[in-house]
Protein backbone atom coordinates (compact mmCIF):
# COMPACT_ATOMS: atom_id res chain seq x y z
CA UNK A 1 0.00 0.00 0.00
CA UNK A 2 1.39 3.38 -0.91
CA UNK A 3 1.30 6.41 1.54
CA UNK A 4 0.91 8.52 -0.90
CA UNK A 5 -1.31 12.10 -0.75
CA UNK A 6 -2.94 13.12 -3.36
CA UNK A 7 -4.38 16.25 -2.64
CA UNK A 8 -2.46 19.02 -0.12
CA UNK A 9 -3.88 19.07 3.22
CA UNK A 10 -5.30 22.52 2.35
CA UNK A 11 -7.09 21.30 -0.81
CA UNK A 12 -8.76 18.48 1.16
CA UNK A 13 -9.74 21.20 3.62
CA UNK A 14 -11.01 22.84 0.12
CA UNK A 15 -12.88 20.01 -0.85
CA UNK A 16 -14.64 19.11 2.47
CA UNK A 17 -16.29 22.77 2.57
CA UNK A 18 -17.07 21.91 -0.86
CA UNK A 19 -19.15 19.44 0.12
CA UNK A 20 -20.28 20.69 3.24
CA UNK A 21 -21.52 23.37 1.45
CA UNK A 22 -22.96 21.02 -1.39
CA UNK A 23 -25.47 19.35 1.17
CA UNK A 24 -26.57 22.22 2.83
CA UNK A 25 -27.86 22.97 -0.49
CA UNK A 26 -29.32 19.85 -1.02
CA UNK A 27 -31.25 20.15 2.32
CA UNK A 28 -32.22 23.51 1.60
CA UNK A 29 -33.49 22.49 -1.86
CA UNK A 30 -34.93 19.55 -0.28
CA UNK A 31 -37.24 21.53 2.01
CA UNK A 32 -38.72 24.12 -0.41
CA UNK A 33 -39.80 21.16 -2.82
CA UNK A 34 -41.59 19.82 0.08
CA UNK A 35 -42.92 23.39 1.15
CA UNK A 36 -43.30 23.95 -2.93
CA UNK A 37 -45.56 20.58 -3.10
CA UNK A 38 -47.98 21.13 -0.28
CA UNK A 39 -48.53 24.67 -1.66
CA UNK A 40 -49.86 22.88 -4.45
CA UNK A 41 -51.94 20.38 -2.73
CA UNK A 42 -53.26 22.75 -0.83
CA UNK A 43 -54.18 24.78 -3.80
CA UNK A 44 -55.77 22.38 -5.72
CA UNK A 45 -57.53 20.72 -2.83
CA UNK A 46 -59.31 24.01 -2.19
CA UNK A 47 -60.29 25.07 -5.88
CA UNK A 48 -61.08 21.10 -6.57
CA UNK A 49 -63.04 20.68 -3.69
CA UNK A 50 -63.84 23.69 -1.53
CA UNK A 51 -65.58 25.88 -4.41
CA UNK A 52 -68.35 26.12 -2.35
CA UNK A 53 -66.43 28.36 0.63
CA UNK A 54 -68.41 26.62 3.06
CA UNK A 55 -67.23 23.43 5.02
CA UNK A 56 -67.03 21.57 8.11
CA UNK A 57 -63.85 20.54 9.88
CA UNK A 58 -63.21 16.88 11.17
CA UNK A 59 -62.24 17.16 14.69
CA UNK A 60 -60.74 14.68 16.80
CA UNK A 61 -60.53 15.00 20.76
CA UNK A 62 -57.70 12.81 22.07
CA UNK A 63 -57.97 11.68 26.21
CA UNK A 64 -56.08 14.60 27.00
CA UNK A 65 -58.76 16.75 25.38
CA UNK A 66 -57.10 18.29 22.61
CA UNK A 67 -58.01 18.77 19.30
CA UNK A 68 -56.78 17.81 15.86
CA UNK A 69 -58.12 18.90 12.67
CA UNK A 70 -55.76 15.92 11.29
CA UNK A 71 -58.71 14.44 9.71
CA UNK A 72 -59.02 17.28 7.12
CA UNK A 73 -57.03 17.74 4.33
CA UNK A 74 -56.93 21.39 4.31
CA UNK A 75 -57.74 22.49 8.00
CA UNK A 76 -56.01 25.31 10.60
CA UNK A 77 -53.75 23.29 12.03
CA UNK A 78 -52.11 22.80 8.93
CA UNK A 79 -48.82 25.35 7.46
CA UNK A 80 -48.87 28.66 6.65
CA UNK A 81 -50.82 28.84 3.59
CA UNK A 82 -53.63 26.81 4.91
CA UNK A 83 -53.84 28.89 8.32
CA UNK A 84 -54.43 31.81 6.10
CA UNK A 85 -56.86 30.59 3.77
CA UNK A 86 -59.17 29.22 6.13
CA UNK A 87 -61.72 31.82 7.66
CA UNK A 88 -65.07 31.52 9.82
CA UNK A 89 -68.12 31.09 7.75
CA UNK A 90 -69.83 33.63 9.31
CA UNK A 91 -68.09 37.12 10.21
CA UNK A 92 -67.99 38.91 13.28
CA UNK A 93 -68.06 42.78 14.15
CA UNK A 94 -65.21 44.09 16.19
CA UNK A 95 -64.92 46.01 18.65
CA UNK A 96 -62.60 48.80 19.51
CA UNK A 97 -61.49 46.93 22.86
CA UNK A 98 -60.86 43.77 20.60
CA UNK A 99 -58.22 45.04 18.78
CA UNK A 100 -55.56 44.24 20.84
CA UNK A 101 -56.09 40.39 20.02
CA UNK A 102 -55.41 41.23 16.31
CA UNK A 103 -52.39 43.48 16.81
CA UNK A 104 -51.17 41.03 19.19
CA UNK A 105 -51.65 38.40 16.53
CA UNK A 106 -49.73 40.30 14.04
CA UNK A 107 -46.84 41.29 16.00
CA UNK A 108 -46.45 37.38 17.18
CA UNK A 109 -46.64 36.83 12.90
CA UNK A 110 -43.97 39.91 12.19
CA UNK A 111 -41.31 37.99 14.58
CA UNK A 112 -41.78 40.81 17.78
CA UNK A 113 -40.73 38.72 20.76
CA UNK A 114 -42.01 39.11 24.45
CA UNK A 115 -45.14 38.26 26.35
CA UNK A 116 -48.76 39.34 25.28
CA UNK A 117 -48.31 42.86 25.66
CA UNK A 118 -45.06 43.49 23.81
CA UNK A 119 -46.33 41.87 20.98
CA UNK A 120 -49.93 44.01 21.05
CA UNK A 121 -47.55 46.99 21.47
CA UNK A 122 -44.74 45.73 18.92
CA UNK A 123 -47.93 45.09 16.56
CA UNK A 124 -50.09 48.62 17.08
CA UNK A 125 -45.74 50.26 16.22
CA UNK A 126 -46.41 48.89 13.11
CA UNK A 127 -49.78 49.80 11.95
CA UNK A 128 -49.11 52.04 9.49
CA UNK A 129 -46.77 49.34 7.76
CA UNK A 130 -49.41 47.04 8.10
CA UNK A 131 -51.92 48.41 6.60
CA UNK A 132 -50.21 49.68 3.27
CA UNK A 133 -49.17 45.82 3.20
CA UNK A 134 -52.76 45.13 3.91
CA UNK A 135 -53.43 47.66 1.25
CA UNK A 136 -51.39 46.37 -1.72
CA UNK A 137 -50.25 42.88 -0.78
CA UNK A 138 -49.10 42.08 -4.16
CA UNK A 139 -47.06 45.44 -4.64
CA UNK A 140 -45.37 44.98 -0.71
CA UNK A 141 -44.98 41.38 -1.58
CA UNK A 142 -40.99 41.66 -1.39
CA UNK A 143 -41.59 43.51 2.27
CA UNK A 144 -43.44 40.81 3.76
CA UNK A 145 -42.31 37.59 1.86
CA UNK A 146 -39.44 37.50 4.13
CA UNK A 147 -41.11 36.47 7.61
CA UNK A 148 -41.55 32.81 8.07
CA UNK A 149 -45.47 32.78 8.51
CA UNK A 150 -45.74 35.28 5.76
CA UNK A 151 -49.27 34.33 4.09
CA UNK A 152 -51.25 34.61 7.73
CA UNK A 153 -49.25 37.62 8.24
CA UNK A 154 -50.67 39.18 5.24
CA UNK A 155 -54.02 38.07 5.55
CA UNK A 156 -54.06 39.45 8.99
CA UNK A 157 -52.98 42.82 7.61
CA UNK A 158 -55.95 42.89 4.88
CA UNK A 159 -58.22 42.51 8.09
CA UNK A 160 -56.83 45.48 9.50
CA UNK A 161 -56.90 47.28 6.42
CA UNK A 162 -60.53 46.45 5.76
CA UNK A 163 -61.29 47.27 9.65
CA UNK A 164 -59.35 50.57 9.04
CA UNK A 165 -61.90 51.43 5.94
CA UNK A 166 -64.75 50.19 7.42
CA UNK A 167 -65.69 49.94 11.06
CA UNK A 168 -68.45 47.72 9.90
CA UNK A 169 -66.67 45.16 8.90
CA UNK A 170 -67.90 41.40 9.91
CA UNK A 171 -63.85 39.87 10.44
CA UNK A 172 -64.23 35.95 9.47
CA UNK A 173 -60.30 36.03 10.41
CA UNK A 174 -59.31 32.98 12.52
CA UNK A 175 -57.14 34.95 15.43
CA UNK A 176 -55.19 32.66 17.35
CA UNK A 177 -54.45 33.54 21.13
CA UNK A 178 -52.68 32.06 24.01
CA UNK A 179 -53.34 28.35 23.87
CA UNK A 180 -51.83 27.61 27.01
CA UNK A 181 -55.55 27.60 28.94
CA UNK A 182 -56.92 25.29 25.75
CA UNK A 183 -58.00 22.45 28.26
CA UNK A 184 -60.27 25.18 29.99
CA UNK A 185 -61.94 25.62 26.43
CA UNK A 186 -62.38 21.87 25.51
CA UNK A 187 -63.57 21.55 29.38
CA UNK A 188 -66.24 24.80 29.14
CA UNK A 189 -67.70 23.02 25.67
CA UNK A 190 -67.94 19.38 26.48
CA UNK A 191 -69.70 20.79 30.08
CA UNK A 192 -71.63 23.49 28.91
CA UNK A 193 -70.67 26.23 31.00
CA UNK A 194 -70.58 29.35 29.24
CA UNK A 195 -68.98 31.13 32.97
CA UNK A 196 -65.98 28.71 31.93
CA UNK A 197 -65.35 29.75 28.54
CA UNK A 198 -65.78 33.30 28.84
């Protein structure tokens, strides 16, 4: 056996950030065909199948008494996309003093970090962003393509540009808030106490 090297100790060091860098890329490419293919099933399950606008989730309560939407092939527990195409059938008129859940809502989507508050105050410091986003979404696409949960982040800011031009408007937006007190929910329906779930 020869002892032979044939590549310098700095060109092997050459080659294995080659390659290092080589499957990063992979993984990376990877990932956004997977993200690129359930954008598309997601797309096509809603224009093959839920023309109609109106649907029922499947829900399914496990022993701890939480709930999974699993069931469904488009539902709100699903990624991005589907969390922001998925409204309430029927809308809703806020009020002034129910604000705060939707700028908390979109400061938790624009990456503001902190407890409730900070992001209700992180989200009403950008209100003026949000709503020309809300405005134009395709125009301010490059602005807000670049947050991770960017398609509920700009249907959130639609809602607060519609609520902004019309204090009438019935919000069908799905708002999510602390889920930490969930049980107390799933407890309050199965029981029937209204008390509870207020």
């Amino acid at each position: 056996t020869s002892s032979r090297r044939y590549l310098a100790e700095v060109h092997e060091e050459v080659r294995s950030e080659y390659w290092r860098r080589w499957y990063e890329n992979e993984k990376a490419r990877d990932a956004l065909r997977t993200k690129h293919s359930e954008f598309q099933k997601t797309l096509k399950h809603c224009n093959e199948v839920l023309q109609d606008g109106r649907f029922y989730q499947r829900v399914f309560l496990d022993y701890r008494g939480r709930m999974y939407l699993s069931k469904s092939v488009v539902n709100y527990q699903g990624g991005d996309l589907q969390r922001a195409l998925i409204d309430f059938a029927e809308g809703k008129k806020v009020r002034k003093k129910d604000m705060n859940h939707l700028y908390t809502r979109l400061g938790d989507l624009y990456g503001i970090k902190g407890d409730r508050q900070e992001k209700e105050q992180g989200g009403r410091g950008q209100h003026l962003k949000f709503k020309r986003w809300g405005k134009n979404p395709v125009e301010t696409y490059p602005q807000w393509k670049v947050h991770s949960d960017k398609w509920q982040l700009i249907r959130a800011c639609i809602e607060l540009y519609a609520l902004h031009e019309n204090p009438n408007h019935r919000s069908t937006l799905i708002c999510e808030i602390d889920q930490s007190t969930s049980i107390l929910q799933h407890i309050a329906l199965i029981e029937g106490d209204a008390k509870l779930a207020e």
